[in-house]
N, C-alpha and C. Protein backbone atom coordinates (compact mmCIF):
# COMPACT_ATOMS: atom_id res chain seq x y z
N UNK A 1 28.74 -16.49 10.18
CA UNK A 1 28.11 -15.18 10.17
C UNK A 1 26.74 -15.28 10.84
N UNK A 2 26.50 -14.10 11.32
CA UNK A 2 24.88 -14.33 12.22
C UNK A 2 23.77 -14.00 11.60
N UNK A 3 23.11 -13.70 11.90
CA UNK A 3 21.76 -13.79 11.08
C UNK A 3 21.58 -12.59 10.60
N UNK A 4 22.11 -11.34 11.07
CA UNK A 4 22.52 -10.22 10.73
C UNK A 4 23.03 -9.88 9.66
N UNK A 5 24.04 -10.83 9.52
CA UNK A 5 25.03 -10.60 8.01
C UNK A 5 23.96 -11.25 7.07
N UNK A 6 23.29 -12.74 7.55
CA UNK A 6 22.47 -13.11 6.26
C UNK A 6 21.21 -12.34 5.71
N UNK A 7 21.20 -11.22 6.98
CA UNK A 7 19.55 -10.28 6.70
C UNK A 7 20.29 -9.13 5.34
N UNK A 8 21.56 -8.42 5.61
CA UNK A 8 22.26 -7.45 5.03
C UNK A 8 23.08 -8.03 3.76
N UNK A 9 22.75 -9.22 3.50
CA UNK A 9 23.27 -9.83 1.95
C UNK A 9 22.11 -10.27 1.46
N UNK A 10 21.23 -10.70 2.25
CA UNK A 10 19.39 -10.55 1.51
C UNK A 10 19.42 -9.62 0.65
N UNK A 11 19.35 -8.43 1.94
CA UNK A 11 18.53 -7.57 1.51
C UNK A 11 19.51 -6.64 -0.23
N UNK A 12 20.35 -7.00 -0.08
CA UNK A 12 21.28 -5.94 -1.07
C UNK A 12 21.17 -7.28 -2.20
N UNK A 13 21.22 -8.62 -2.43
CA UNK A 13 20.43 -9.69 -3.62
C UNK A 13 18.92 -9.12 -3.55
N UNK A 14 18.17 -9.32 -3.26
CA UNK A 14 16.70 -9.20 -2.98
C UNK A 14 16.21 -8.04 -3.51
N UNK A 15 17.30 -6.68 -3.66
CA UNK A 15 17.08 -5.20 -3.91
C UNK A 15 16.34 -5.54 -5.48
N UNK A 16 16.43 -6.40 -6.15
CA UNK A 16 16.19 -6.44 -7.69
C UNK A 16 14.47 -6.54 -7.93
N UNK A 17 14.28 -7.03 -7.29
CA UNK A 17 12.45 -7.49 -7.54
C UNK A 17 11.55 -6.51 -6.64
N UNK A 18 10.46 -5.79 -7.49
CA UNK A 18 9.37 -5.29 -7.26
C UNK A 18 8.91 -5.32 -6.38
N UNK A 19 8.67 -6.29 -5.39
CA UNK A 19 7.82 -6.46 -4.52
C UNK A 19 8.95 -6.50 -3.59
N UNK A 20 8.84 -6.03 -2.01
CA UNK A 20 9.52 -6.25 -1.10
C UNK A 20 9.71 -7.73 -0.20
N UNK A 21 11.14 -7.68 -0.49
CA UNK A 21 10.57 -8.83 0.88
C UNK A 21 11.55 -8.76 1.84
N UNK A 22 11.74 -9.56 2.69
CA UNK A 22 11.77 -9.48 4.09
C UNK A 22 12.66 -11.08 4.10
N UNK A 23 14.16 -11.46 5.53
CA UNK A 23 14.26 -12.67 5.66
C UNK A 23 13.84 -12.56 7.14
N UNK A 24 13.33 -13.61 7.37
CA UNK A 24 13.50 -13.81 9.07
C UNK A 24 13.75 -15.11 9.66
N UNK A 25 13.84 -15.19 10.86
CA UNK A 25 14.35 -16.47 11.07
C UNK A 25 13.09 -17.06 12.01
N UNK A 26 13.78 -18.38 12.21
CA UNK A 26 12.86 -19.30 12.92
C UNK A 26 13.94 -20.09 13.68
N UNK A 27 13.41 -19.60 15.29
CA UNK A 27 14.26 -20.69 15.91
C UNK A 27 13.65 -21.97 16.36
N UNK A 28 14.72 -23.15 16.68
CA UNK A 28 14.32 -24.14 16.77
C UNK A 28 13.20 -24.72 17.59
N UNK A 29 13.58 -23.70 19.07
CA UNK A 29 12.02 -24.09 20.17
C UNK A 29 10.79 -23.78 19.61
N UNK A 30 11.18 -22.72 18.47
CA UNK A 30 9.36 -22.39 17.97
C UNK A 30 8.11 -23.35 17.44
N UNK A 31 8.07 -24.41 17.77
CA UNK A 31 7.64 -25.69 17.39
C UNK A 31 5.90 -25.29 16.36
N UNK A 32 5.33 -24.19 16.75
CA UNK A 32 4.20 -23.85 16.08
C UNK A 32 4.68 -23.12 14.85
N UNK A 33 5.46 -22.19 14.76
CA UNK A 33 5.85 -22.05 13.72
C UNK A 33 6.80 -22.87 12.62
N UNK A 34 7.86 -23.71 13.54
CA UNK A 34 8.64 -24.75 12.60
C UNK A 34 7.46 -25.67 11.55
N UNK A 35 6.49 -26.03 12.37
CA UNK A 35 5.36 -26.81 12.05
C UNK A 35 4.60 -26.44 10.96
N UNK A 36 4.05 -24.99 11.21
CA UNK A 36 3.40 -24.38 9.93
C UNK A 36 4.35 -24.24 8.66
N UNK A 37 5.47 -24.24 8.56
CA UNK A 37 6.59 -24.10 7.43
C UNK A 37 6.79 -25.31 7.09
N UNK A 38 6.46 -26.27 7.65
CA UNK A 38 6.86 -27.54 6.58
C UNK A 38 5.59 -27.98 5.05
N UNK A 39 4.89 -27.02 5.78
CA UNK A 39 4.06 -26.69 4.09
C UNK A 39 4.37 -25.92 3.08
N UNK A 40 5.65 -25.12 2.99
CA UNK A 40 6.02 -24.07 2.10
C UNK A 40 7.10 -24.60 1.48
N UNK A 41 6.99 -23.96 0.26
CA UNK A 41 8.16 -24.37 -0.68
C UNK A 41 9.46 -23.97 0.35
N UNK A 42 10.73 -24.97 0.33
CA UNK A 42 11.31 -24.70 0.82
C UNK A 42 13.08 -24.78 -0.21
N UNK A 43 13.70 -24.34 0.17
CA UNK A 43 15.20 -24.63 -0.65
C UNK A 43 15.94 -25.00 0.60
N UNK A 44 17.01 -26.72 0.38
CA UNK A 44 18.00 -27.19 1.50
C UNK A 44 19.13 -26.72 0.68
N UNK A 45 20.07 -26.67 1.91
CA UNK A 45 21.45 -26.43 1.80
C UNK A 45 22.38 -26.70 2.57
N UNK A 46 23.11 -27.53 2.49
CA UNK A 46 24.10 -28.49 3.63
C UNK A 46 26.08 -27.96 3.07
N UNK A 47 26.50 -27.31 3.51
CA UNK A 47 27.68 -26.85 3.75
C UNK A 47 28.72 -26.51 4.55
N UNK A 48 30.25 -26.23 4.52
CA UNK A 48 30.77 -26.08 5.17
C UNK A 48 30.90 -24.85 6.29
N UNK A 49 30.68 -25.43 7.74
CA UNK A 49 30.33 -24.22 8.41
C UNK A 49 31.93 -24.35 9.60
N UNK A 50 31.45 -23.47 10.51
CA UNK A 50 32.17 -23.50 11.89
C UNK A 50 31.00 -23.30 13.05
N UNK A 51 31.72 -23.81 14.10
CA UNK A 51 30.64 -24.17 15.45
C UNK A 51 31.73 -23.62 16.46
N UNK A 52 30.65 -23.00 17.41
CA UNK A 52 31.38 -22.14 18.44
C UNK A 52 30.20 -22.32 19.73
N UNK A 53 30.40 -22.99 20.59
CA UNK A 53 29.92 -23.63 21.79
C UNK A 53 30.45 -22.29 22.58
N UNK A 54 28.66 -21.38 23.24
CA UNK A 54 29.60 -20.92 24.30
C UNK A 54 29.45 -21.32 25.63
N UNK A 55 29.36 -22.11 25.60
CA UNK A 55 29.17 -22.89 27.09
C UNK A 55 30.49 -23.45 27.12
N UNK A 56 31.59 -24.02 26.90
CA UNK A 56 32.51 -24.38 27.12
C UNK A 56 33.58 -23.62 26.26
N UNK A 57 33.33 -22.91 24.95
CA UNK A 57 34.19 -22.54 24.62
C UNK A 57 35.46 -23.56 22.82
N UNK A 58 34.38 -24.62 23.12
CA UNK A 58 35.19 -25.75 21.76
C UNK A 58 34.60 -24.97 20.49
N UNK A 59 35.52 -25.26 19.44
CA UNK A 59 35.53 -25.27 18.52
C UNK A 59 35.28 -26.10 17.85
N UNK A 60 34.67 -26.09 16.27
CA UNK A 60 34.81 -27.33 15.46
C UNK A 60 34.04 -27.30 13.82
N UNK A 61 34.92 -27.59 13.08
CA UNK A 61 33.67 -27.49 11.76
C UNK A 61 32.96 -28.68 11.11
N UNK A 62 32.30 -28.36 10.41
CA UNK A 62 31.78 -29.50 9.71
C UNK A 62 31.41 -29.16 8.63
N UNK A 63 31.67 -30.15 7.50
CA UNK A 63 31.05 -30.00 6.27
C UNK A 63 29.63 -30.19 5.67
N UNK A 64 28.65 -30.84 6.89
CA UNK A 64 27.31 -31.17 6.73
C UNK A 64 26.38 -30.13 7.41
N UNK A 65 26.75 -29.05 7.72
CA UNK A 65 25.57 -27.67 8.15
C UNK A 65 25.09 -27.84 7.18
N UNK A 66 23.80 -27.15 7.73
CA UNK A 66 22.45 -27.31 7.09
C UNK A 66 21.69 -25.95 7.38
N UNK A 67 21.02 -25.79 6.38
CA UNK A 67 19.59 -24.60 6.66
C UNK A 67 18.73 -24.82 5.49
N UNK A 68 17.56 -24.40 6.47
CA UNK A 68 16.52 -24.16 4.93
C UNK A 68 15.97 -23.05 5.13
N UNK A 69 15.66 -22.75 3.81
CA UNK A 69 15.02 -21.17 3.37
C UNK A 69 14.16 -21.75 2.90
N UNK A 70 12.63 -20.92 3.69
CA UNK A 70 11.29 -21.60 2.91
C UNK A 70 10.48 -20.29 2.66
N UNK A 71 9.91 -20.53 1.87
CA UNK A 71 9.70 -19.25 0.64
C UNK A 71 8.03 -19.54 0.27
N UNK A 72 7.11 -18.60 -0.35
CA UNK A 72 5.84 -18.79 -0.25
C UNK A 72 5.57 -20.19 -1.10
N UNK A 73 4.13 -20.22 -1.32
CA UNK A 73 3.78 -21.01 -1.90
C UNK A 73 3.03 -20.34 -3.10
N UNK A 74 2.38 -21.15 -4.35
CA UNK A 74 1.90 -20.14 -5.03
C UNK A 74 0.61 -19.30 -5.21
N UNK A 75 -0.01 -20.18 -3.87
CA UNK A 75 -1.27 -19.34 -3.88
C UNK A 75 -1.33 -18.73 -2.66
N UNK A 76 0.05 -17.91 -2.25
CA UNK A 76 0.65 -17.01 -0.91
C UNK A 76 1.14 -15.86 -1.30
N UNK A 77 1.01 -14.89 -0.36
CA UNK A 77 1.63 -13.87 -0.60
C UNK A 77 3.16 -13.30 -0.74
N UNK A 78 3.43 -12.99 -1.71
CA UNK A 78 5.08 -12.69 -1.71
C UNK A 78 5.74 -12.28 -0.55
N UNK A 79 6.53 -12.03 -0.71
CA UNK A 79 7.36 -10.97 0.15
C UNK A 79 8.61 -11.47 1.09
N UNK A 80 8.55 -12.46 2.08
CA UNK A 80 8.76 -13.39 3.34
C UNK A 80 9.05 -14.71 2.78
N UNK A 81 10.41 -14.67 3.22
CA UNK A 81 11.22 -15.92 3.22
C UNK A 81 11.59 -15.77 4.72
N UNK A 82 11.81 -17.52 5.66
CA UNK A 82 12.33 -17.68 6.64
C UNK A 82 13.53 -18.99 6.39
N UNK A 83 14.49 -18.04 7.60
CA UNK A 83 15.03 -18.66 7.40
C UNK A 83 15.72 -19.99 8.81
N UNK A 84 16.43 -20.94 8.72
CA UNK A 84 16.03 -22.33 10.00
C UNK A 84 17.43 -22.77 9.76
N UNK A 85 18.09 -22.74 11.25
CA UNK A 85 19.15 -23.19 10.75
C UNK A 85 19.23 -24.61 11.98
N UNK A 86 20.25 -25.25 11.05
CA UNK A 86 19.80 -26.95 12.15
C UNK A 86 21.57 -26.96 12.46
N UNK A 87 21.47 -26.85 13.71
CA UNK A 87 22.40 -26.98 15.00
C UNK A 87 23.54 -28.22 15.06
N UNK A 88 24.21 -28.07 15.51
CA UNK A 88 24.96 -29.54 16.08
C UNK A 88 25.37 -29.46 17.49
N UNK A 89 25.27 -30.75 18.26
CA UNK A 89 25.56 -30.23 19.87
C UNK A 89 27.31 -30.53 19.96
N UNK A 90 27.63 -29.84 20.96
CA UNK A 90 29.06 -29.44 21.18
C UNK A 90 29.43 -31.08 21.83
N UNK A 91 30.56 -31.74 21.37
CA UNK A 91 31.16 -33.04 21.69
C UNK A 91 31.21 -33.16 23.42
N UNK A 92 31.76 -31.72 23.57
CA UNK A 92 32.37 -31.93 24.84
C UNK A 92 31.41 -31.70 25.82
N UNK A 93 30.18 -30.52 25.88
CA UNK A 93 29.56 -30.84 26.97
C UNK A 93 28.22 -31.09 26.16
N UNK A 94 27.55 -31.83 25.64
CA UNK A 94 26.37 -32.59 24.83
C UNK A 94 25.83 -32.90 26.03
N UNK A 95 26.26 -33.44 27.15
CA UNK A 95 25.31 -34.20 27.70
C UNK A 95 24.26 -33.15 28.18
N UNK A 96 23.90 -32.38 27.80
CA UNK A 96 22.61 -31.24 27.96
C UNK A 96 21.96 -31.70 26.58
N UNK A 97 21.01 -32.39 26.37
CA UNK A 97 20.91 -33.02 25.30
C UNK A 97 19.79 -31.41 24.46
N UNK A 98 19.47 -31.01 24.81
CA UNK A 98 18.54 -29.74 24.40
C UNK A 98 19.18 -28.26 23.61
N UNK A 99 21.00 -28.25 24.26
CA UNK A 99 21.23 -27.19 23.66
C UNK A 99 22.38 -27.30 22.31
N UNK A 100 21.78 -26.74 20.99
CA UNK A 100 22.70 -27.12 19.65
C UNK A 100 23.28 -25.55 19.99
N UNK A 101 24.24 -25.78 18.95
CA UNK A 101 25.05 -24.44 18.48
C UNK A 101 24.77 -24.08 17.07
N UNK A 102 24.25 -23.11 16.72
CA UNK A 102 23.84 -22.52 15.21
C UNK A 102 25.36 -22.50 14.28
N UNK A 103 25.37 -22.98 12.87
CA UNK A 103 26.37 -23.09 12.34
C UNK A 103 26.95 -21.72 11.83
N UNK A 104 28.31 -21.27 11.56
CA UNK A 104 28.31 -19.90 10.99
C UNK A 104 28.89 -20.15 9.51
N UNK A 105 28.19 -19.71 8.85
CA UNK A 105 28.83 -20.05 7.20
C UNK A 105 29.67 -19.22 6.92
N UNK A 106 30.44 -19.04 6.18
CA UNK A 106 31.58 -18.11 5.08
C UNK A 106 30.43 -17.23 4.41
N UNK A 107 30.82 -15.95 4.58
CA UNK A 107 30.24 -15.03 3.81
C UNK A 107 30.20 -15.17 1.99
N UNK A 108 31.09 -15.90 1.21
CA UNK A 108 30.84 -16.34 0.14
C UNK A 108 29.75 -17.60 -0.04
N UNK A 109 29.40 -18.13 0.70
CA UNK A 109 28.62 -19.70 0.72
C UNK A 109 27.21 -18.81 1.13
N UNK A 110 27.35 -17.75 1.61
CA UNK A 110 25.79 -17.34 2.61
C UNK A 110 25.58 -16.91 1.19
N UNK A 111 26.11 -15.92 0.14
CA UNK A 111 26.36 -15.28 -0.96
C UNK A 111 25.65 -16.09 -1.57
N UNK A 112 26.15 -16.92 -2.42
CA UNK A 112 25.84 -18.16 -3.35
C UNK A 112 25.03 -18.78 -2.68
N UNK A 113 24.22 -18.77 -1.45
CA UNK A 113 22.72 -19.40 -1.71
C UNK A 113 21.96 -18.81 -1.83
N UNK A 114 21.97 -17.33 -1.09
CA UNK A 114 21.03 -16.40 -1.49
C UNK A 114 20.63 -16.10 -3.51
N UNK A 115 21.92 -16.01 -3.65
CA UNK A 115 21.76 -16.09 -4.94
C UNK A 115 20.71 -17.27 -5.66
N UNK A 116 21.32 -18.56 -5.38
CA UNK A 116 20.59 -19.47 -6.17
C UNK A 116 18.96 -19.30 -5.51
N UNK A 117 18.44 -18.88 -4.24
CA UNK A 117 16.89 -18.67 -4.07
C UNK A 117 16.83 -17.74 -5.25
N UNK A 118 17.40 -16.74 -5.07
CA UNK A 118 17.10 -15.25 -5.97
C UNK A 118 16.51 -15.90 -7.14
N UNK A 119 17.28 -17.34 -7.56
CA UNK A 119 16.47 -17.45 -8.85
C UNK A 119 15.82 -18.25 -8.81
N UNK A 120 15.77 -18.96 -7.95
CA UNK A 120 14.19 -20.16 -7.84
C UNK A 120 13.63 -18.90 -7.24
N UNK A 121 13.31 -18.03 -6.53
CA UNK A 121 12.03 -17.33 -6.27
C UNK A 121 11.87 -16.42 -7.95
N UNK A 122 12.53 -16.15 -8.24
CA UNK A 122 12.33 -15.73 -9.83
C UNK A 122 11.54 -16.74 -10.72
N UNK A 123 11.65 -17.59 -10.73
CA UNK A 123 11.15 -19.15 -11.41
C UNK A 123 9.57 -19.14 -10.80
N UNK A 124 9.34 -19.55 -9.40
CA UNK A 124 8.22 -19.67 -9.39
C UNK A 124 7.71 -18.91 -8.87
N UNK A 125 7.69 -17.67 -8.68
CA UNK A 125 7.25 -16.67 -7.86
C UNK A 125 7.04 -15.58 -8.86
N UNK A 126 7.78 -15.15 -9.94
CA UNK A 126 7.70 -14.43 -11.13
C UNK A 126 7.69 -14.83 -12.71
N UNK A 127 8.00 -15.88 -12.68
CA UNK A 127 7.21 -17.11 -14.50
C UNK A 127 8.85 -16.65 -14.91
N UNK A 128 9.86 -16.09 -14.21
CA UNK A 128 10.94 -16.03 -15.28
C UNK A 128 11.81 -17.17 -15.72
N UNK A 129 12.72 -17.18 -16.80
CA UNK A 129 12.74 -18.36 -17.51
C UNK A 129 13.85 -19.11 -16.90
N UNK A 130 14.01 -19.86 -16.76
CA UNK A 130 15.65 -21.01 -16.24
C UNK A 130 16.25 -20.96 -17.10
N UNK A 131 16.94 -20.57 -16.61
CA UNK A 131 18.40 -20.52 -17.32
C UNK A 131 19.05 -22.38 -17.87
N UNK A 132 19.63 -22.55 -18.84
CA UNK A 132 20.02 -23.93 -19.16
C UNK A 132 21.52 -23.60 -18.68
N UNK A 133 21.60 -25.08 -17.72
CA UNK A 133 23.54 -24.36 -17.01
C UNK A 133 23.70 -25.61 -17.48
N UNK A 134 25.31 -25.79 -17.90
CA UNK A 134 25.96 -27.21 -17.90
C UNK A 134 25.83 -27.82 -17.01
N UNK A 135 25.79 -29.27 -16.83
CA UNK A 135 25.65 -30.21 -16.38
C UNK A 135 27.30 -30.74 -15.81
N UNK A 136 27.59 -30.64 -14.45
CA UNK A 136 29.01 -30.78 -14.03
C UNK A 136 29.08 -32.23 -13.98
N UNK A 137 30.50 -32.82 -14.09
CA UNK A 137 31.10 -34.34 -14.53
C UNK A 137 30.81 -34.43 -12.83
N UNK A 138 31.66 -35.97 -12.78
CA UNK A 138 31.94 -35.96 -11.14
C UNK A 138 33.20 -35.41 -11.23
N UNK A 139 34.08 -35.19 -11.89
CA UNK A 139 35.35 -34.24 -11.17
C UNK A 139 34.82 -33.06 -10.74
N UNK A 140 34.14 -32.29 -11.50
CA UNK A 140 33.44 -31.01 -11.17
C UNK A 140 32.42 -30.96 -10.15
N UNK A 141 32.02 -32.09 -9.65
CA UNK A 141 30.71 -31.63 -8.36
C UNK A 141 31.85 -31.65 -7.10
N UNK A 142 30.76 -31.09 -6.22
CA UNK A 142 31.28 -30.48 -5.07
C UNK A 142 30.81 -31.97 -4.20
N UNK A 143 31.65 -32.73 -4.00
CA UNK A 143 30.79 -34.01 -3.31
C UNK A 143 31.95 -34.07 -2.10
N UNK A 144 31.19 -33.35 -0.87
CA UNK A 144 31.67 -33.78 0.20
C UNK A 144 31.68 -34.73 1.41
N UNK A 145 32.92 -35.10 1.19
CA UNK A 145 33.37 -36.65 2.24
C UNK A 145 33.70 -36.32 3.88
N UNK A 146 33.18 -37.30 4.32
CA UNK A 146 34.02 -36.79 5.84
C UNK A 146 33.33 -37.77 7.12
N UNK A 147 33.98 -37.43 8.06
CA UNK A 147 32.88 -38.47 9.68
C UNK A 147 31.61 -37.16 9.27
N UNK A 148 30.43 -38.02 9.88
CA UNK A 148 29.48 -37.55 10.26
C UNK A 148 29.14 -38.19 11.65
N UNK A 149 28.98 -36.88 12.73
CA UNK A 149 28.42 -37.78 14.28
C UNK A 149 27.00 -37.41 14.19
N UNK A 150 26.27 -38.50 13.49
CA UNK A 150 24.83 -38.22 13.69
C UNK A 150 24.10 -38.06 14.70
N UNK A 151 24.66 -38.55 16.46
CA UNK A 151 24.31 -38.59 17.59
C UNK A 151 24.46 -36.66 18.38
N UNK A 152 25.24 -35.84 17.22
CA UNK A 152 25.11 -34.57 17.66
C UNK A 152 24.54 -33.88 16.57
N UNK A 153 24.35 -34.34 15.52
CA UNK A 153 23.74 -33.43 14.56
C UNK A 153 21.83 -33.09 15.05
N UNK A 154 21.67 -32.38 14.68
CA UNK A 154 19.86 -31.67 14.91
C UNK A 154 19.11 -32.17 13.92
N UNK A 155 19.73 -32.06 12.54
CA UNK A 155 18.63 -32.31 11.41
C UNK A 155 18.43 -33.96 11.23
N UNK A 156 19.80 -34.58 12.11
CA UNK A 156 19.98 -36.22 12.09
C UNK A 156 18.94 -36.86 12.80
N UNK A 157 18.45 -35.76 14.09
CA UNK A 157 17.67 -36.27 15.12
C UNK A 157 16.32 -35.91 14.43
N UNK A 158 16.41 -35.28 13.45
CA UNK A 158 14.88 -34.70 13.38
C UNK A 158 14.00 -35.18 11.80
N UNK A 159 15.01 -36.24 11.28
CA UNK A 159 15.27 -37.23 10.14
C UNK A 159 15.23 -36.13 9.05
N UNK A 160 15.88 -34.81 8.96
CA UNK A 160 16.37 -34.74 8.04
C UNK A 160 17.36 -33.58 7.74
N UNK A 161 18.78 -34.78 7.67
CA UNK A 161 19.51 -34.49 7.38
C UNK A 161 19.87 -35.50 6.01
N UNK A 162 21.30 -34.95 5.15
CA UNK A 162 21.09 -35.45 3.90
C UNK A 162 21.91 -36.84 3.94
N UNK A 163 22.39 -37.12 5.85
CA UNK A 163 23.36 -38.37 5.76
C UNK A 163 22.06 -39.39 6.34
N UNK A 164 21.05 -39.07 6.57
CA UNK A 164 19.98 -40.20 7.23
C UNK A 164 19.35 -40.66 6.07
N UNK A 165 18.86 -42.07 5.95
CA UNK A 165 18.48 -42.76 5.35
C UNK A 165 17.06 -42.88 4.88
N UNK A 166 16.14 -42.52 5.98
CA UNK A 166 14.98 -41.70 5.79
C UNK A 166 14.53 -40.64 6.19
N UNK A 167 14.55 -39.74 5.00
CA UNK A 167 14.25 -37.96 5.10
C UNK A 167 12.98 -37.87 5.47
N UNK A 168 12.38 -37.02 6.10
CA UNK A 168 11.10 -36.32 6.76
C UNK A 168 11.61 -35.16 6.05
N UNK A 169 9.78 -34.40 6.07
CA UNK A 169 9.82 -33.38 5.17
C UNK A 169 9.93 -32.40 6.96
N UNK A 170 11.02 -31.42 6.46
CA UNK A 170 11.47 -30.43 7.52
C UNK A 170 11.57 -29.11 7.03
């Protein structure tokens, strides 16, 4: 889904709280703004997406997409969450080493993260209380297996993704 669908499932989660806010995005060349956001509270999220290269036209999914939603801090003004999504380059024509393809999530997965910010920005953004959730076994977690080509992933090159060994704050 494009950034469109994730602005129009914001905004209809988001409808609940007082204060307005706003999602926007951040693309990857923006290097002054990527930069200023690695100081803000941020929420990761690595899931199953699809990739659509239009330069050649391949297909392909992966279970390690990634985005972060970074959200104020507490001595910031409400309102503005952005949102960053980290790319993977297409197998077949990569050798353009500069251009990724943005991942597209399932409209239920875009759903259920917006949701879970909804309540970390509730938590520290409004003092409301956490909820106590069960604690899932390992049959019950969502622990996904699979190849990872770290040589096309974005967040791999940029140390952080959740298969690299040392994370940088991104």
């Amino acid at each position: 889904m494009s950034f469109i669908e994730w602005r129009t499932l914001f905004d209809d989660i988001f409808d609940g709280y007082s204060d307005e806010w706003t999602l926007t995005y951040v693309h990857r060349n923006d290097k002054i703004q990527n930069q200023n956001l690695k100081n803000k509270r941020r929420m990761e999220r690595t899931g199953y997406a699809k990739f659509y290269c239009s330069k050649c036209w391949n297909s392909w999914a992966s279970a390690k997409a990634k985005v972060v939603l970074y959200y104020p801090n507490a001595n910031e003004p409400l309102g503005r969450i952005t949102l960053r999504f980290f790319g993977q380059q297409c197998r077949k024509c990569s050798r353009n080493k500069i251009y990724f393809v943005n991942p597209e999530f399932d409209e239920d997965w875009i759903e259920s993260t917006l949701e879970k910010l909804y309540e970390r920005i509730g938590w520290f953004c409004y003092g409301k209380e956490r909820l106590t959730k069960p604690i899932k076994n390992d049959q019950q977690a969502n622990n996904i297996e699979g190849p990872h080509e770290k040589a096309l992933c974005e967040a791999c090159q940029l140390g952080c993704c959740d298969q690299t060994s040392i994370k940088k704050n991104c």
